[in-house]
C-alpha atoms as a PDB file:
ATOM      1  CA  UNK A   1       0.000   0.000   0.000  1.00  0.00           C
ATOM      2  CA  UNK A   2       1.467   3.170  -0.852  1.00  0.00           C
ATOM      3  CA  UNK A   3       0.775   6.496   1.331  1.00  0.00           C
ATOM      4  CA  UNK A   4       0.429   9.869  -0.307  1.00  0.00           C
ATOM      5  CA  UNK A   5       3.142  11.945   0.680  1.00  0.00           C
ATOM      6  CA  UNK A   6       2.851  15.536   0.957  1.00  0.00           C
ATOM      7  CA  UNK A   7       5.807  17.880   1.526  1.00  0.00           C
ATOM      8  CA  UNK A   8       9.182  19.866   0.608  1.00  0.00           C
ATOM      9  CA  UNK A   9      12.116  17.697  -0.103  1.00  0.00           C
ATOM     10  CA  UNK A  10      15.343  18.253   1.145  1.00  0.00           C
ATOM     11  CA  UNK A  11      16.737  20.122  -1.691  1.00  0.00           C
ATOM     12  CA  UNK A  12      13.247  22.192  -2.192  1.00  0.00           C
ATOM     13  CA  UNK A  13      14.569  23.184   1.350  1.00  0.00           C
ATOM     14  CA  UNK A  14      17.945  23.825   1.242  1.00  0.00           C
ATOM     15  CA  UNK A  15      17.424  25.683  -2.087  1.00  0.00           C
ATOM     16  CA  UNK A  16      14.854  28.382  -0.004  1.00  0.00           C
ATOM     17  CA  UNK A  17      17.587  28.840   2.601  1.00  0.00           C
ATOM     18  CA  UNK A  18      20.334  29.496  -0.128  1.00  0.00           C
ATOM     19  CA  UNK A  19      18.399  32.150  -1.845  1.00  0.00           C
ATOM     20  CA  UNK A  20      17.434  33.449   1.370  1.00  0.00           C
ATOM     21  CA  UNK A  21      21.155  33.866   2.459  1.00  0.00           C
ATOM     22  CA  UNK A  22      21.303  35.413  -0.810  1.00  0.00           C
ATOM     23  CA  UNK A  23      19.193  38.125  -0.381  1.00  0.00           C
ATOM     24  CA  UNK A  24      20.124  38.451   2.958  1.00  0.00           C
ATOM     25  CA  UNK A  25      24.070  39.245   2.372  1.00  0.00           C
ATOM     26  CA  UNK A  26      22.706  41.752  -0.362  1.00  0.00           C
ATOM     27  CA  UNK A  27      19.963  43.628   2.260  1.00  0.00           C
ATOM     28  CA  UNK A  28      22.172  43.644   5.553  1.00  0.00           C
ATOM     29  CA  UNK A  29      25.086  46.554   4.490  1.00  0.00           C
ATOM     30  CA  UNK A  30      22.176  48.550   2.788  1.00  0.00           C
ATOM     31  CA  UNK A  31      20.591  48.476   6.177  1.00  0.00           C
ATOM     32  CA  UNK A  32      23.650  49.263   8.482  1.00  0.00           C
ATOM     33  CA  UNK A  33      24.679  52.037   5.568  1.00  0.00           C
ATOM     34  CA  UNK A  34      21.111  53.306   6.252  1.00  0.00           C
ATOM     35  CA  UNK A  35      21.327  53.012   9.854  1.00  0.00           C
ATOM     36  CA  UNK A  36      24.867  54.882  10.223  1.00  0.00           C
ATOM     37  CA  UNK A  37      23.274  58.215   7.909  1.00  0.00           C
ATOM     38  CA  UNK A  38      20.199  58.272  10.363  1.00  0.00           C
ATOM     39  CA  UNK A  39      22.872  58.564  13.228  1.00  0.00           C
ATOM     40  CA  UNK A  40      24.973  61.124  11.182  1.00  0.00           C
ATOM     41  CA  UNK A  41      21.580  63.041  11.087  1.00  0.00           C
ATOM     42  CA  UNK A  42      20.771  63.014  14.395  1.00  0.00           C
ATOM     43  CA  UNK A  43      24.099  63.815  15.444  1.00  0.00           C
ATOM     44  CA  UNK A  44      23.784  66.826  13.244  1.00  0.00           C
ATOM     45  CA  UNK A  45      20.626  67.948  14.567  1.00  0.00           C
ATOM     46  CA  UNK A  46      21.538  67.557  17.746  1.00  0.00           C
ATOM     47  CA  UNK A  47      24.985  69.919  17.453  1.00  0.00           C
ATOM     48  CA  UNK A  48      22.085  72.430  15.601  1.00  0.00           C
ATOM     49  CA  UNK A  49      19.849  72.680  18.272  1.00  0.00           C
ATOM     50  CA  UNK A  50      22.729  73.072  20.840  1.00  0.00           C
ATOM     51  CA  UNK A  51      24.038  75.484  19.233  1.00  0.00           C
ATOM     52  CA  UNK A  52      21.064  77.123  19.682  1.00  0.00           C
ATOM     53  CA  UNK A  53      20.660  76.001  23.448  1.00  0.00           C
ATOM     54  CA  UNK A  54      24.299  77.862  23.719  1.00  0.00           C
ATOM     55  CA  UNK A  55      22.867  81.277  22.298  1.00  0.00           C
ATOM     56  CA  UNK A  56      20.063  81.478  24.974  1.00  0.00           C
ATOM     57  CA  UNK A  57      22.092  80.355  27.756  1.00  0.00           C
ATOM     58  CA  UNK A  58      24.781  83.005  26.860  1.00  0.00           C
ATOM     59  CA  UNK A  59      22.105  85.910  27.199  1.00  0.00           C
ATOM     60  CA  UNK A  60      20.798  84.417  30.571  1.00  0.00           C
ATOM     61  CA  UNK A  61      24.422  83.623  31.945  1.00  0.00           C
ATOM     62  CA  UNK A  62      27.017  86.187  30.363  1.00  0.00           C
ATOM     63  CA  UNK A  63      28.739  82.699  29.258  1.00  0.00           C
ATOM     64  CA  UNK A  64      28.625  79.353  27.500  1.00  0.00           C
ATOM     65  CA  UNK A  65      27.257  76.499  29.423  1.00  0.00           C
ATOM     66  CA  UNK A  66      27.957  72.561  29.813  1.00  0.00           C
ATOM     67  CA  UNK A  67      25.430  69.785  28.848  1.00  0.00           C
ATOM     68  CA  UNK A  68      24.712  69.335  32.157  1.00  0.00           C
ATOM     69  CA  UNK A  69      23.977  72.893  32.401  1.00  0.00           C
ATOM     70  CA  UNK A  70      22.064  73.311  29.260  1.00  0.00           C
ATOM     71  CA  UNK A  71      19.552  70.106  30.347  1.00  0.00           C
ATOM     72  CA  UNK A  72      19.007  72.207  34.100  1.00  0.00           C
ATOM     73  CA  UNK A  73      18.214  75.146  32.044  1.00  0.00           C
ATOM     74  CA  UNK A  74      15.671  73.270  30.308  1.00  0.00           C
ATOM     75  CA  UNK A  75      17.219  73.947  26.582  1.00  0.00           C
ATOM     76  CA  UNK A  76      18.193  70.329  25.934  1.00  0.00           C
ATOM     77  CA  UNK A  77      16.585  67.010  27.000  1.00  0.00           C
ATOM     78  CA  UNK A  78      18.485  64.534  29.232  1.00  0.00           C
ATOM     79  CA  UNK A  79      18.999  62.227  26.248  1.00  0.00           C
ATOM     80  CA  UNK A  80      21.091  64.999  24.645  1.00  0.00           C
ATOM     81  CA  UNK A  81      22.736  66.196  28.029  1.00  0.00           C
ATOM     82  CA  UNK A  82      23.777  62.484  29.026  1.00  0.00           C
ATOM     83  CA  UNK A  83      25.140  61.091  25.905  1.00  0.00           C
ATOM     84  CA  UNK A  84      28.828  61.712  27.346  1.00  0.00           C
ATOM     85  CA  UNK A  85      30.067  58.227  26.971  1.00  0.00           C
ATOM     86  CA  UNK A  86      29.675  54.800  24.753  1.00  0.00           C
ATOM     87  CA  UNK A  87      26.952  53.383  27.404  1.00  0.00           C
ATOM     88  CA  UNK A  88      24.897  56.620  27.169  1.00  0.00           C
ATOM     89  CA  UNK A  89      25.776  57.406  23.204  1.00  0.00           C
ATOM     90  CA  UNK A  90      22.973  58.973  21.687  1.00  0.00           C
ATOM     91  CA  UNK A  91      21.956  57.653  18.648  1.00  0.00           C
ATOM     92  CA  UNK A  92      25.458  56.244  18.264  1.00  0.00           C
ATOM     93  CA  UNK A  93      27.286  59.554  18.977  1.00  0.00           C
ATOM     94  CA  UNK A  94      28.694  60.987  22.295  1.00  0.00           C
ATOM     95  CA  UNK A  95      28.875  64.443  22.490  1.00  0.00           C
ATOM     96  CA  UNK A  96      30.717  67.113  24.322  1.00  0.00           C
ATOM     97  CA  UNK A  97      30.180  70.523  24.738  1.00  0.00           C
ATOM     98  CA  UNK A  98      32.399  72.948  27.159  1.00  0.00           C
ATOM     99  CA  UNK A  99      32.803  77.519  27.682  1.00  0.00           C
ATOM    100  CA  UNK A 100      36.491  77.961  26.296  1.00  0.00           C
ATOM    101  CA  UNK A 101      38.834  80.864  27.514  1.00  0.00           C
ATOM    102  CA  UNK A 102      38.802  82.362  30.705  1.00  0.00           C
ATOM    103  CA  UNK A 103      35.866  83.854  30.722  1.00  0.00           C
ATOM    104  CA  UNK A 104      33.840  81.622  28.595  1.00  0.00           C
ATOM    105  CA  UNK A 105      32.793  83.859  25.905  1.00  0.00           C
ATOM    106  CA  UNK A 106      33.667  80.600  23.130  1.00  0.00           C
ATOM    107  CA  UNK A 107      32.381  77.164  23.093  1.00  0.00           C
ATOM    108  CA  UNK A 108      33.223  74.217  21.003  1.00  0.00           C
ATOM    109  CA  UNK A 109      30.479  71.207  20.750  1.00  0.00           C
ATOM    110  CA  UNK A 110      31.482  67.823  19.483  1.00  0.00           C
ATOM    111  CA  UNK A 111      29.786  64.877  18.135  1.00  0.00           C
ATOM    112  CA  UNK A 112      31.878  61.008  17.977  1.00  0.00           C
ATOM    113  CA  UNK A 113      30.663  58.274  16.844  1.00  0.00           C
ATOM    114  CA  UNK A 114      30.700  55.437  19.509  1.00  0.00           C
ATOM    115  CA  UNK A 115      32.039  52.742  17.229  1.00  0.00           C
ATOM    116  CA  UNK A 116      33.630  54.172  14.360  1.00  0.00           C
ATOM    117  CA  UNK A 117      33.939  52.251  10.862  1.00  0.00           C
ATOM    118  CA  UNK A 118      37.223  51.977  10.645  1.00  0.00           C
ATOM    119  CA  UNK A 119      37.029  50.377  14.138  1.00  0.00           C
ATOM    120  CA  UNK A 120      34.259  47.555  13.611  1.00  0.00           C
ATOM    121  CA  UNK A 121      32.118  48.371   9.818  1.00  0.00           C
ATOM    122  CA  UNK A 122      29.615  45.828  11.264  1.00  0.00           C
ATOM    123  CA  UNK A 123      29.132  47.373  14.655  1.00  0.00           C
ATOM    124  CA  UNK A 124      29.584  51.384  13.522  1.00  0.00           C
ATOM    125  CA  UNK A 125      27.381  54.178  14.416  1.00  0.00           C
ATOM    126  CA  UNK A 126      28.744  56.498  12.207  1.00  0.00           C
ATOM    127  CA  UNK A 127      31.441  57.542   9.766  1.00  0.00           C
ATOM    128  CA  UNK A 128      32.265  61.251  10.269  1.00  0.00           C
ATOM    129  CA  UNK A 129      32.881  62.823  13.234  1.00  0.00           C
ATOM    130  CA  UNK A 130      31.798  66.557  13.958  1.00  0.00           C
ATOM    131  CA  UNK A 131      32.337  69.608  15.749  1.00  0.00           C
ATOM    132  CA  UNK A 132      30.774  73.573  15.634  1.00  0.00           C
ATOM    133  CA  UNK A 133      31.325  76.520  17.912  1.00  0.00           C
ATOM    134  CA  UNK A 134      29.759  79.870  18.676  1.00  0.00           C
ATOM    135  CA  UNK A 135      29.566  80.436  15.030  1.00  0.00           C
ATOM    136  CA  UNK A 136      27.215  78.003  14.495  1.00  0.00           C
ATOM    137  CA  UNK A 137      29.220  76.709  11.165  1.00  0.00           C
ATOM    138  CA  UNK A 138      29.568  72.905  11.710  1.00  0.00           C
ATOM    139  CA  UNK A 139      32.538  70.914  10.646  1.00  0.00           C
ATOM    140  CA  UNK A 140      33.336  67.432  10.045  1.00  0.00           C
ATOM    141  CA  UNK A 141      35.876  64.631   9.260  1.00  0.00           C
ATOM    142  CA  UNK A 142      36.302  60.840   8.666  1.00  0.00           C
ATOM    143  CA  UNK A 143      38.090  59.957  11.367  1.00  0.00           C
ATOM    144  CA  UNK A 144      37.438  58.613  15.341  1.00  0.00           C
ATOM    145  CA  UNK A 145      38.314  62.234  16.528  1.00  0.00           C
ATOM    146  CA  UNK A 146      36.117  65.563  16.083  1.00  0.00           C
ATOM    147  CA  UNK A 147      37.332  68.489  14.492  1.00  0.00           C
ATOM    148  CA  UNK A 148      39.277  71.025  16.690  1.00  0.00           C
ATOM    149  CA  UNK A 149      38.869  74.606  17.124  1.00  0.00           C
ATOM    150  CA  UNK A 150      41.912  76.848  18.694  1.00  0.00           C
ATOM    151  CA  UNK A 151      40.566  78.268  21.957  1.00  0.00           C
ATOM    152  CA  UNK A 152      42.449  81.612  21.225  1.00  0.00           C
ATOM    153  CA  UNK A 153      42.237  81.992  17.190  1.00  0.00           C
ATOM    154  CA  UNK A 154      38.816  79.921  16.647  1.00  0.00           C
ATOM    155  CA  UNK A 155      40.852  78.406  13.530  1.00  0.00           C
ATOM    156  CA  UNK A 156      38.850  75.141  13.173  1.00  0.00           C
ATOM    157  CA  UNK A 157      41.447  72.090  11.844  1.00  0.00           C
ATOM    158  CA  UNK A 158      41.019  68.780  10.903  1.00  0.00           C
ATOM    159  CA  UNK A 159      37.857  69.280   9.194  1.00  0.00           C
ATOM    160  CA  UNK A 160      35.835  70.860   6.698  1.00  0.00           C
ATOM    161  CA  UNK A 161      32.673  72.438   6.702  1.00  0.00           C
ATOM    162  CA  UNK A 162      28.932  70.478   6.226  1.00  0.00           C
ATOM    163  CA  UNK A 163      27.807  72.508   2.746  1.00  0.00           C
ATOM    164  CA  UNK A 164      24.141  72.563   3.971  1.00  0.00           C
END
């Protein structure tokens, strides 16, 4: 007696699961790609809107103020304010911002990535780095380490400027 037997065979199988690699090794580096421009994004927003945080506290304060002292001022959120390290990286950047000279009448803002691509391309969160001061011009560069700007001449090096 023979039994009807209903089914995939083994190579039906294995032949789903190949193509299915397949499309996966083409759809995965799209997505990271993807993923590591929405975190260059957000990091640039974010160095936007504290420059603008930096403004109004400098009107309030007769200087330039810390993240910390931005977030108590209520012109940042805490997501912003905290991202100061890899375990508290917003969107995959830590960020610094800090009054420069001795009376703090400069600032300089930075955004890293927390795992850059020439460290680990799977793993990145970005691939520029950036930075902006008091002029509200933000700069950036390919490597692990933000632009600098010279706390006495406010020559920014090691970057170049976003064009938008």
């Amino acid at each position: 007696m023979k039994t009807n037997q209903k089914g995939f065979s083994l190579i039906e199988l294995l032949i789903v699961v190949v193509i299915i690699g397949i499309i996966a090794a083409i759809a995965i580096p799209n997505l990271l790609a993807s993923r590591r421009a929405a975190n260059e994004s957000s990091a640039v927003a974010s160095l936007r809107t504290l420059t603008g945080a930096q403004a109004t506290y400098k009107v309030s304060n007769t200087n330039f103020g810390t993240l910390p002292l931005l977030n108590t001022a209520g012109l940042i959120d805490v997501s912003l304010s905290a991202a100061t390290t890899v375990a508290t990286a917003k969107s995959g950047y830590v960020y610094t911002a800090a009054a420069v000279g001795a009376t703090g009448n400069y600032w300089d803002g930075s955004a890293v990535p927390s795992a850059h691509t020439s460290v680990s391309t799977l793993g990145a969160t970005g691939n520029r780095s950036f930075y902006t001061n008091e002029s509200g011009v933000l700069y950036f560069n390919t490597t692990a380490t933000a632009p600098l700007g010279n706390g006495t001449t406010r020559v920014v090096t090691l970057g170049a400027p976003i064009n938008n």
